[in-house]
N, C-alpha and C. Protein backbone atom coordinates (compact mmCIF):
# COMPACT_ATOMS: atom_id res chain seq x y z
N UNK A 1 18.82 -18.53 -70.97
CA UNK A 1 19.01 -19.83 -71.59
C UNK A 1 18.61 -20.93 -70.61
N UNK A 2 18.12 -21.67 -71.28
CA UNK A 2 17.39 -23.24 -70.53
C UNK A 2 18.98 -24.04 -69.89
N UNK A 3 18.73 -24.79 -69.38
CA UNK A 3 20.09 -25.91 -68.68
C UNK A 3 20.27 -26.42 -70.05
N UNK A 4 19.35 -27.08 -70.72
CA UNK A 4 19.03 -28.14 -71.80
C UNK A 4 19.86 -27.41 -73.17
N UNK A 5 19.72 -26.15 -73.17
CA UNK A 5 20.95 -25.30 -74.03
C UNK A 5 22.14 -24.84 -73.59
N UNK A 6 22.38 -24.89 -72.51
CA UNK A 6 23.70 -24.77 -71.99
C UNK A 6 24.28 -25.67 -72.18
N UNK A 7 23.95 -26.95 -71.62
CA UNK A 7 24.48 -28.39 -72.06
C UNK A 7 25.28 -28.37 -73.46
N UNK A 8 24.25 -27.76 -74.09
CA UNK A 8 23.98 -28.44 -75.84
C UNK A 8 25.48 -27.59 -76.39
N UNK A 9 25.26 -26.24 -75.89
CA UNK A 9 26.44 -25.62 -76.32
C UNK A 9 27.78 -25.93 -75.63
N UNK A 10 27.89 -26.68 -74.53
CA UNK A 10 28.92 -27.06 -73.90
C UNK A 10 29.47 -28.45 -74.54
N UNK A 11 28.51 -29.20 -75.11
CA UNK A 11 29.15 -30.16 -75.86
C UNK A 11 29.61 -29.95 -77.08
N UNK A 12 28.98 -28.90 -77.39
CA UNK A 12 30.25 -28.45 -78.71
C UNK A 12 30.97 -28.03 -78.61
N UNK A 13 31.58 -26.78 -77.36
CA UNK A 13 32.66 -26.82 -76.93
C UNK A 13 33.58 -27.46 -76.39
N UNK A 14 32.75 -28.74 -76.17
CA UNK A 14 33.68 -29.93 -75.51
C UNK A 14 34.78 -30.29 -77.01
N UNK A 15 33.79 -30.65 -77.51
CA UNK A 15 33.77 -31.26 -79.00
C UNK A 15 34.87 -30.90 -79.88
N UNK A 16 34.92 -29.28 -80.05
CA UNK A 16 35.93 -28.42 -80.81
C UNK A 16 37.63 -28.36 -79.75
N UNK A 17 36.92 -28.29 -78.49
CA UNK A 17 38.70 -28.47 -77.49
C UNK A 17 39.18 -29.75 -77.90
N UNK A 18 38.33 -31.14 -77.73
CA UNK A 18 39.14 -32.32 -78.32
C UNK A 18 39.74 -32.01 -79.49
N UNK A 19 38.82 -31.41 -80.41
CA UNK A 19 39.51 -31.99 -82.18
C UNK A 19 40.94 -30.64 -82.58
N UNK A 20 40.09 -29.49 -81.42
CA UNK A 20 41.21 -28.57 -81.88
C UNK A 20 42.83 -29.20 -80.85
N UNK A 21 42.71 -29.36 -79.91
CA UNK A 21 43.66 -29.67 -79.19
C UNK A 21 44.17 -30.74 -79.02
N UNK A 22 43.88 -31.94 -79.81
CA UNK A 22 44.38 -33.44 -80.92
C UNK A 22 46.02 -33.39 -81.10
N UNK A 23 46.34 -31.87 -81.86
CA UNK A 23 47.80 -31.65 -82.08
C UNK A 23 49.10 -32.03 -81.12
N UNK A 24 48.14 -31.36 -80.15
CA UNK A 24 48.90 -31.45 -78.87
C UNK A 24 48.95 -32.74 -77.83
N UNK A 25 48.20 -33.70 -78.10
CA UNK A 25 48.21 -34.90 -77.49
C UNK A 25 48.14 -36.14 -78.11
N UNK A 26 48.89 -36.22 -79.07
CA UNK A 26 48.83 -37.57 -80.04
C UNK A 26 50.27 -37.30 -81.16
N UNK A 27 50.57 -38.44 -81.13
CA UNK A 27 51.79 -38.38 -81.75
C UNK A 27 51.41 -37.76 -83.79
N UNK A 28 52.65 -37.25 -84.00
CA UNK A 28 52.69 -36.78 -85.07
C UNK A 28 52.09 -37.60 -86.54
N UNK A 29 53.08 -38.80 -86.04
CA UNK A 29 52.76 -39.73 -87.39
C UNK A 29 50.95 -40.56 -87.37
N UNK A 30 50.41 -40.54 -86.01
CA UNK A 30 49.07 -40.73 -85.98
C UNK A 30 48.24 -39.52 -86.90
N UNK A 31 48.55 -38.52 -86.26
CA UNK A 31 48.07 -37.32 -86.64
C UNK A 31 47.77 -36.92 -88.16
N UNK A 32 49.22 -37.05 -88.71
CA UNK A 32 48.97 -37.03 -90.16
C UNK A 32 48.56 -38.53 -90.79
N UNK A 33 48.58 -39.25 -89.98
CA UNK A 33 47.50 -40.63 -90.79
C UNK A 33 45.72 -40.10 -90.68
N UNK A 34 45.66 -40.17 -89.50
CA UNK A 34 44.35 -39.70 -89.41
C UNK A 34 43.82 -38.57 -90.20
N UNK A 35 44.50 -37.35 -90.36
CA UNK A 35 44.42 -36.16 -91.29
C UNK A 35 43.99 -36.65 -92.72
N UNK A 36 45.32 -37.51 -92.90
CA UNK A 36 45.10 -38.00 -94.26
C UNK A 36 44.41 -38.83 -94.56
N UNK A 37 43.59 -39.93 -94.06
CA UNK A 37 42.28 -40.26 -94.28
C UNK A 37 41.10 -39.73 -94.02
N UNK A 38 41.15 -38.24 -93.21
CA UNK A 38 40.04 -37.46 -93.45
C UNK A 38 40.22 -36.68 -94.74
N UNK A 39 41.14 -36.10 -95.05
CA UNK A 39 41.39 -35.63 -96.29
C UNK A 39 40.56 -36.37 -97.45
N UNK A 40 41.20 -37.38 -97.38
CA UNK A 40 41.12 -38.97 -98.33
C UNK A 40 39.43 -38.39 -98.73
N UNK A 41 38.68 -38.74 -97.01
CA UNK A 41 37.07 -38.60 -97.89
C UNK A 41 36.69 -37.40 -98.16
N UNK A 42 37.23 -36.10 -97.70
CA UNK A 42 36.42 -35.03 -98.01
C UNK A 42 36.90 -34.51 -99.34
N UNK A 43 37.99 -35.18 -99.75
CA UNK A 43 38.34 -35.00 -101.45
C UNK A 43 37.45 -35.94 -102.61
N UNK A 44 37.19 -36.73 -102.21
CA UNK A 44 35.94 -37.81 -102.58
C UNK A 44 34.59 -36.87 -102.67
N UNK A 45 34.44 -36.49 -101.27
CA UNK A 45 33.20 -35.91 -101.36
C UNK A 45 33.05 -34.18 -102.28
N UNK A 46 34.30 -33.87 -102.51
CA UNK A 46 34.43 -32.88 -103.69
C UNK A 46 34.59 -32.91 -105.15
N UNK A 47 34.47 -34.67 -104.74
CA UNK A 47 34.73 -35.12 -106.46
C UNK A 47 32.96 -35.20 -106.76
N UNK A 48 32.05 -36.14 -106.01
CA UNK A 48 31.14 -36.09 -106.02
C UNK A 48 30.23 -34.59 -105.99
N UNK A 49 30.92 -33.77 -105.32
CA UNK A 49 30.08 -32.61 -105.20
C UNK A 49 30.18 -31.98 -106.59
N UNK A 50 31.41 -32.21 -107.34
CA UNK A 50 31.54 -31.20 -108.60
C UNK A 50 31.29 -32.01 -109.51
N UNK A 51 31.07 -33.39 -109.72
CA UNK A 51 30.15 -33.93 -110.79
C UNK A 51 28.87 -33.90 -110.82
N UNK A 52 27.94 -33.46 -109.88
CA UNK A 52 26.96 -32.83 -109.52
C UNK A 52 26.37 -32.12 -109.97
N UNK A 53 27.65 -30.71 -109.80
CA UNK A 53 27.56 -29.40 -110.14
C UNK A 53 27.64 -29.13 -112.10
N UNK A 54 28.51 -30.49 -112.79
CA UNK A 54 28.51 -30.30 -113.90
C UNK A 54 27.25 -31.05 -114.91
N UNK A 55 27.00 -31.81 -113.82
CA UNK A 55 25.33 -32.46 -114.32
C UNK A 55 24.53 -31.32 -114.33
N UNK A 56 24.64 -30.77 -112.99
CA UNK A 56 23.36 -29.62 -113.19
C UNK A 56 23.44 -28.32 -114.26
N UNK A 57 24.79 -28.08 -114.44
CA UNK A 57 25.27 -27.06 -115.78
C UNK A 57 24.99 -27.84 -117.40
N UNK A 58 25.30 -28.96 -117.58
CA UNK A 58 24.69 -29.80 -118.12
C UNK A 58 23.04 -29.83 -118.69
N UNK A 59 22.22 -30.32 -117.51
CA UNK A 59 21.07 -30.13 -117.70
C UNK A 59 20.07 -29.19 -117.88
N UNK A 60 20.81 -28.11 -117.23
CA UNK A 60 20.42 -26.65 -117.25
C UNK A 60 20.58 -26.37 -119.54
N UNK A 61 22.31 -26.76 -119.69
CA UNK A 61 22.15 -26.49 -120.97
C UNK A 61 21.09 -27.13 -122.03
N UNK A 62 21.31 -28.48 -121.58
CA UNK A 62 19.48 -29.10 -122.50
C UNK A 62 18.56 -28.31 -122.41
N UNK A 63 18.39 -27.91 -121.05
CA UNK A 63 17.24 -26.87 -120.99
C UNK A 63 17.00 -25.48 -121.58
N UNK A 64 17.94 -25.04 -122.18
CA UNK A 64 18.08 -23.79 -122.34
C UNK A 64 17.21 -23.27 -123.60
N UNK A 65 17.20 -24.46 -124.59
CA UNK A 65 16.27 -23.95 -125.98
C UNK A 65 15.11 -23.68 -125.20
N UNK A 66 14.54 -24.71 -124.23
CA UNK A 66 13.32 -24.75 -123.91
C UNK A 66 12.95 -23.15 -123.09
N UNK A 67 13.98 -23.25 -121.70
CA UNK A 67 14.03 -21.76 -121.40
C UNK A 67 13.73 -20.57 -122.51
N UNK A 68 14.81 -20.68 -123.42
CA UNK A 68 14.34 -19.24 -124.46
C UNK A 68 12.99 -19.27 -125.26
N UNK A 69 12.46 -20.34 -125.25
CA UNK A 69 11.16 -20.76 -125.83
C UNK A 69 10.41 -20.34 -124.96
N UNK A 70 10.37 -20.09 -123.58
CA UNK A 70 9.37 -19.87 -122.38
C UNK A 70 9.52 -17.95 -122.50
N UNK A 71 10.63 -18.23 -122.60
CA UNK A 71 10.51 -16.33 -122.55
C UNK A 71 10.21 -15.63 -124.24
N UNK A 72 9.98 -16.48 -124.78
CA UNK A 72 9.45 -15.65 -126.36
C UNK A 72 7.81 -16.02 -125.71
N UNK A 73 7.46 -16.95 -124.70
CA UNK A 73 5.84 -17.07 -124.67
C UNK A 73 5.55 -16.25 -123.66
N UNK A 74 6.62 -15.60 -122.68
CA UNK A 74 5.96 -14.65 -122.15
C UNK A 74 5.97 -13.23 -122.92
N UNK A 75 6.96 -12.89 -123.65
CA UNK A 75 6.72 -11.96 -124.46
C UNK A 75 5.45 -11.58 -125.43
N UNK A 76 5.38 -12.86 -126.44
CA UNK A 76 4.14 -13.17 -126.56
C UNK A 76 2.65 -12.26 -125.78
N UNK A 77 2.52 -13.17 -124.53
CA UNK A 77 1.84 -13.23 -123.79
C UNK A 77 1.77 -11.25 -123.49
N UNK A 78 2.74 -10.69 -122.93
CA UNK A 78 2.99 -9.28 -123.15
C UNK A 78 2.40 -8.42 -124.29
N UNK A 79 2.85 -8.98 -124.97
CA UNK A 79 2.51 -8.51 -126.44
C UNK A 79 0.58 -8.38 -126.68
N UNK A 80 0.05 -9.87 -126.04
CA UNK A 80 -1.36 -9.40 -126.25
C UNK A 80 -1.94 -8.33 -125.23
N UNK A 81 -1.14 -8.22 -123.89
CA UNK A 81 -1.59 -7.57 -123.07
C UNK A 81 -1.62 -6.10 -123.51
N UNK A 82 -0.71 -6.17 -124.02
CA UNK A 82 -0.28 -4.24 -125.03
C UNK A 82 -1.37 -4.44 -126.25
N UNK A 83 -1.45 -5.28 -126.87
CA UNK A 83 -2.32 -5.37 -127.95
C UNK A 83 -4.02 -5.26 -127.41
N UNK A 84 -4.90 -5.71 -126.00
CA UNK A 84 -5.51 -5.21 -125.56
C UNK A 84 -5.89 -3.92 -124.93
N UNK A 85 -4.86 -2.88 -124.84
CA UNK A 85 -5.17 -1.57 -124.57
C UNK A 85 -5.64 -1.08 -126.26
N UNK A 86 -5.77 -2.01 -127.23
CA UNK A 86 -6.27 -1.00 -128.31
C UNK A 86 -7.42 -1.56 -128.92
N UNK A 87 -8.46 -2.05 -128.13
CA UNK A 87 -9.21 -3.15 -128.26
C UNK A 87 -10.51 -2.24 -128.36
N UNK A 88 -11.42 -2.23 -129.07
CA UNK A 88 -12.87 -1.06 -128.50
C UNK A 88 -13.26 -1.75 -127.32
N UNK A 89 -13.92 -0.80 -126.82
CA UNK A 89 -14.74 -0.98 -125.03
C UNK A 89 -15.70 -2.32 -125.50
N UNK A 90 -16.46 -1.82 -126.77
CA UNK A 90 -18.01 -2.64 -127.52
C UNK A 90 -17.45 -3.82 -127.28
N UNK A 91 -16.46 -4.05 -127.87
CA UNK A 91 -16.00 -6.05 -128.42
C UNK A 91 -15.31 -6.10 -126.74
N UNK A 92 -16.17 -6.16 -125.86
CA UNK A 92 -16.07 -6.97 -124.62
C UNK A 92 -15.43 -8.62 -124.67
N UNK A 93 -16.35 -9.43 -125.55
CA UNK A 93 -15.66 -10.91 -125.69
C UNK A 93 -14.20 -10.67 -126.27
N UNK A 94 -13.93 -10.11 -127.32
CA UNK A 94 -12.68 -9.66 -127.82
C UNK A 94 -11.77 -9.78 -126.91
N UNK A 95 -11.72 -8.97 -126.08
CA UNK A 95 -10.92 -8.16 -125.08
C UNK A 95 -10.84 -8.98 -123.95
N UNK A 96 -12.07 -9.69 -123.55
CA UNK A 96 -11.55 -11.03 -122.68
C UNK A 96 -10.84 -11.94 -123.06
N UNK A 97 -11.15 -12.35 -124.57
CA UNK A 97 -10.21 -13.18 -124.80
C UNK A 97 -9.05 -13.46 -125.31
N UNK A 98 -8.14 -11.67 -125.18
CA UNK A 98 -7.40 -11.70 -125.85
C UNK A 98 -6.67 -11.68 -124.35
N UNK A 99 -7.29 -11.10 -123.61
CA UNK A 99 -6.67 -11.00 -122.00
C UNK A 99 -6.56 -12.51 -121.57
N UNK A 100 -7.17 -12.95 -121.71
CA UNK A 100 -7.20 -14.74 -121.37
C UNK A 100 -5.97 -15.70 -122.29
N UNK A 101 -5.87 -15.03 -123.36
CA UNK A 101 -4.19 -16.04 -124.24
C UNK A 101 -3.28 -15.20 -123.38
N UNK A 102 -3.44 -13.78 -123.35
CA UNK A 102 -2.34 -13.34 -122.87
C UNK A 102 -1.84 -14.19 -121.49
N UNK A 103 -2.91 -14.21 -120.57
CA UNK A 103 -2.67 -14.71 -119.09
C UNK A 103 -2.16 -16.34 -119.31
N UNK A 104 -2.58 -17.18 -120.50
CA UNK A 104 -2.43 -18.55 -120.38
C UNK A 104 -0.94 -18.28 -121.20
N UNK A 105 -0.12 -17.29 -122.14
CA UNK A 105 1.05 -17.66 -122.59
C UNK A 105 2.14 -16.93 -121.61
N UNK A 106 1.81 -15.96 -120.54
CA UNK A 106 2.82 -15.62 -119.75
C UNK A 106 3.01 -17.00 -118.36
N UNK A 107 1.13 -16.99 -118.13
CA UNK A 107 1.53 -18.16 -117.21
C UNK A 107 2.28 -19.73 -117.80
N UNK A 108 2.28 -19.70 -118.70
CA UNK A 108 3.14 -20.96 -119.56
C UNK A 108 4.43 -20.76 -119.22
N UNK A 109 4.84 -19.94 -120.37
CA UNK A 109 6.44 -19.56 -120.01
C UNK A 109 6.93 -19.53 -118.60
N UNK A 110 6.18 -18.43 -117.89
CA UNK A 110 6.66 -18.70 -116.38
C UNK A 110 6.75 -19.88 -115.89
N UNK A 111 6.11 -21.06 -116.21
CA UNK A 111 6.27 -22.26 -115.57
C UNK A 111 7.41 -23.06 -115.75
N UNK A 112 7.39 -23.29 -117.05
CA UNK A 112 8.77 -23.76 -117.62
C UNK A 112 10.23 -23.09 -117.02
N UNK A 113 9.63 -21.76 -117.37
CA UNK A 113 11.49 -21.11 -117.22
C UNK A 113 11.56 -20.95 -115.86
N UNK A 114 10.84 -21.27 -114.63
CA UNK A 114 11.23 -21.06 -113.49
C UNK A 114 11.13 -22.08 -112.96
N UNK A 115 10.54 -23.46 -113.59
CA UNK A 115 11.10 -24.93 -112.64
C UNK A 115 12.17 -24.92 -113.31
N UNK A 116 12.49 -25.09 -114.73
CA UNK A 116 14.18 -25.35 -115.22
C UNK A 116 14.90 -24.78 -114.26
N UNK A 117 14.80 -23.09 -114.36
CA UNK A 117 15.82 -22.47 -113.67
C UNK A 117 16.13 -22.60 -111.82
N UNK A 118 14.67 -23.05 -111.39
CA UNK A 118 14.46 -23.30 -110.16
C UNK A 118 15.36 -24.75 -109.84
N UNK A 119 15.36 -25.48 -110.43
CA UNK A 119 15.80 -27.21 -110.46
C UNK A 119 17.62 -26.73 -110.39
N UNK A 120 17.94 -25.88 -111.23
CA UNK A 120 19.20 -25.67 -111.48
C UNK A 120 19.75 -24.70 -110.55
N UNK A 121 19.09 -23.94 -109.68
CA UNK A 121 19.37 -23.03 -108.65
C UNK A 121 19.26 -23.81 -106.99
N UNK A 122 18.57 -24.68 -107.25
CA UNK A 122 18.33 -25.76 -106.25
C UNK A 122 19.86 -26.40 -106.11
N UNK A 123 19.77 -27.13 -106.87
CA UNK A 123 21.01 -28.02 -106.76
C UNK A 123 22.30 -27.31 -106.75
N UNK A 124 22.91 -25.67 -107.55
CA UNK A 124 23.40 -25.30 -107.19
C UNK A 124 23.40 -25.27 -105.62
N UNK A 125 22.59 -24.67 -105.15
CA UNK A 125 22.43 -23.43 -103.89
C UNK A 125 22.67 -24.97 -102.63
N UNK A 126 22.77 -26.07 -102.95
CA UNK A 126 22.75 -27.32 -101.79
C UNK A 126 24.49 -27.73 -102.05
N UNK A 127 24.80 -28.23 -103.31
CA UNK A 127 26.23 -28.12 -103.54
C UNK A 127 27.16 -26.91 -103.33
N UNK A 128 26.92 -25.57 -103.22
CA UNK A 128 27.64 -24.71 -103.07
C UNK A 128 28.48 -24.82 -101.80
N UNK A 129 27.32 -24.84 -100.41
CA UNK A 129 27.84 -24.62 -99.08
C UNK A 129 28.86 -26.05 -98.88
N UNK A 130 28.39 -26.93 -99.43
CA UNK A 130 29.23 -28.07 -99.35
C UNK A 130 29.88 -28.21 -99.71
N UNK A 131 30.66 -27.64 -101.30
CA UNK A 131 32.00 -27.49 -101.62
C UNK A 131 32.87 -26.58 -100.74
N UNK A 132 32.17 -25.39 -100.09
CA UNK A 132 33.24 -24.56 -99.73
C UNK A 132 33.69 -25.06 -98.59
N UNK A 133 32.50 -26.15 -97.79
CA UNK A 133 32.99 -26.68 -96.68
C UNK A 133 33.98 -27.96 -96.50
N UNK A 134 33.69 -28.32 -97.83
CA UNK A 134 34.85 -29.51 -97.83
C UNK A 134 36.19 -28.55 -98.28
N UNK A 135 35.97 -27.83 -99.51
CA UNK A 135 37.48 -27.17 -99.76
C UNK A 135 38.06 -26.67 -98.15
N UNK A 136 37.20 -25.76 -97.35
CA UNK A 136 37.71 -25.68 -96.12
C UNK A 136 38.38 -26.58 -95.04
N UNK A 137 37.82 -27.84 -95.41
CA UNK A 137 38.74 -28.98 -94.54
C UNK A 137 39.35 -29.49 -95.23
N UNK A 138 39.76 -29.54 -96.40
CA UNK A 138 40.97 -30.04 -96.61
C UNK A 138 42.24 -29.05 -97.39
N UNK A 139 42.04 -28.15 -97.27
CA UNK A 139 42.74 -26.60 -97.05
C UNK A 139 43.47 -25.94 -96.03
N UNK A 140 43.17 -26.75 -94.95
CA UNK A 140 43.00 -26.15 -93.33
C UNK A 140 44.79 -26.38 -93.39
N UNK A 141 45.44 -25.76 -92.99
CA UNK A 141 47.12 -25.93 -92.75
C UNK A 141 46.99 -26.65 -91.46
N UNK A 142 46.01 -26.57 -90.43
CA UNK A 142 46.68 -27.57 -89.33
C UNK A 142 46.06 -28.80 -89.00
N UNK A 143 45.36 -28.86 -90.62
CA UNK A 143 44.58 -30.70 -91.04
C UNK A 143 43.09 -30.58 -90.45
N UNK A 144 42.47 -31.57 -91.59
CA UNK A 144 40.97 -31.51 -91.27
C UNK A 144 40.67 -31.43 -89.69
N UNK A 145 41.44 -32.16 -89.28
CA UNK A 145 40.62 -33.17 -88.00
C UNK A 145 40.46 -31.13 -87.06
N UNK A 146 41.43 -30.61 -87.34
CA UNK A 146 41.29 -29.17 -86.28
C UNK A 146 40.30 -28.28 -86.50
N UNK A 147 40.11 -28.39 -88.28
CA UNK A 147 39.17 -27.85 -89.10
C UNK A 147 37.73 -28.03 -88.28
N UNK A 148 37.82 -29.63 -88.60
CA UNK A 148 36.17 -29.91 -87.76
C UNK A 148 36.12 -29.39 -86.60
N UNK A 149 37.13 -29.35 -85.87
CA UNK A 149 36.98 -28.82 -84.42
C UNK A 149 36.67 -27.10 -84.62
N UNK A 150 37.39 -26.51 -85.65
CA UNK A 150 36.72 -24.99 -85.28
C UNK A 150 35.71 -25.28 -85.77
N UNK A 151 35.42 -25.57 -86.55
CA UNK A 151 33.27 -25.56 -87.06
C UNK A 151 32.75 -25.62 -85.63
N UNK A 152 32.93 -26.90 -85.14
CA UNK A 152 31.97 -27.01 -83.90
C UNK A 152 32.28 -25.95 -83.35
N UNK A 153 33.53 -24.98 -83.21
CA UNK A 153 33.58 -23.96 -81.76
C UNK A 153 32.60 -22.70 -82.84
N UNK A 154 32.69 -22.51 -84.32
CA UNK A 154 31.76 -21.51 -84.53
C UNK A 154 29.90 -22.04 -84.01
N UNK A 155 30.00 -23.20 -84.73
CA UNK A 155 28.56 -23.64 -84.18
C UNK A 155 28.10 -23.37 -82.65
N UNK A 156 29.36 -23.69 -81.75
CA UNK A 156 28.40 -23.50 -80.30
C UNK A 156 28.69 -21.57 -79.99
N UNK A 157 29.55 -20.74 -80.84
CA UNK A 157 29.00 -19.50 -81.07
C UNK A 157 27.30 -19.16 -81.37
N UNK A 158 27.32 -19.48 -82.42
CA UNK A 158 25.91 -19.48 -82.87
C UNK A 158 25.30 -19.73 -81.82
N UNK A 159 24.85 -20.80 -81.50
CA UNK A 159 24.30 -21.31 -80.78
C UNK A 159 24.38 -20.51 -79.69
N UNK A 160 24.85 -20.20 -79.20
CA UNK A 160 24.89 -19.28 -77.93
C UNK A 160 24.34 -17.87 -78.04
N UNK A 161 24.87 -17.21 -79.32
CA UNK A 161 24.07 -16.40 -79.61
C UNK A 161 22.90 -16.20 -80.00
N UNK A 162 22.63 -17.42 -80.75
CA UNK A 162 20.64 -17.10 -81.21
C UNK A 162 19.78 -18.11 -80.03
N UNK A 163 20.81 -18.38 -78.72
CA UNK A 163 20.02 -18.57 -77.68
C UNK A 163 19.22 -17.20 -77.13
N UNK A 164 20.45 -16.47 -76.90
CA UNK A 164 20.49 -15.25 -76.45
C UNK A 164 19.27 -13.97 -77.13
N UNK A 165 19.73 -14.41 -77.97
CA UNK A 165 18.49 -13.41 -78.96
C UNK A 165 19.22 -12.16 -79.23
N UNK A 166 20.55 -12.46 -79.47
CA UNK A 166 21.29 -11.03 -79.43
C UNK A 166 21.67 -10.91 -81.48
């Protein structure tokens, strides 16, 4: 490891001893004020995260005629591809161009049903880690503020380890 990563991981261990060890050097009634206005926003930020999450279930459902409409055009699209194995060799144009709807109604459908579903797996997959991380700090029995402090002590784990290459 470089100096320049030793550092880096030592300030997050700096980082996590302050917030974890807070308990122990600050009076009680500070403690749970401060707690409770971290609470305050990371319950905010779970209100925001799960109206989010019901927009995107939401929009996903508008989408859904359209989705089942994309997969009857790849079927479709299937359908001519099976319907070209019975094509004569002779009718060459035939057979290209039945191979050519086929390729333009599977590549259709695929487009549709995998930005919808892509748009809606997106926004899941960015809100997910962030709900569990806010439910985690304000869940924590010995209050956010300690919470944040173990994150940072897993982070300068990490960090130490994918210095390492282990």
């Amino acid at each position: 490891m470089t100096p320049e990563q030793n550092l880096l991981i030592m300030k997050w261990q700096f980082a996590a001893t302050i917030l974890m060890g807070l308990d122990y050097f600050i009076s009680d009634s500070f403690r749970e004020k401060a707690n409770a206005y971290i609470k305050t926003y990371f319950q905010g930020m779970q209100e925001r995260i799960d109206a989010d999450v019901i927009q995107a279930f939401s929009e996903f459902k508008g989408k859904l005629f359209h989705v089942l409409i994309s997969l009857i055009q790849i079927a479709v699209g299937v359908g001519f591809f099976v319907l070209s194995r019975y094509i004569d060799e002779n009718a060459i144009w035939l057979l290209i161009g039945t191979l050519l709807i086929a390729v333009f109604f599977i590549i259709a459908g695929f487009n549709f049903a995998f930005s919808a579903v892509f748009d809606f797996l997106t926004k899941l997959g960015i809100a997910a880690p962030f709900r569990f991380l806010t439910t985690f700090l304000v869940g924590s029995p010995k209050g956010p503020i300690a919470a944040i402090g173990f994150i940072c002590l897993i982070f300068s784990f990490y960090l130490r380890y994918s210095y390492n290459g282990i």
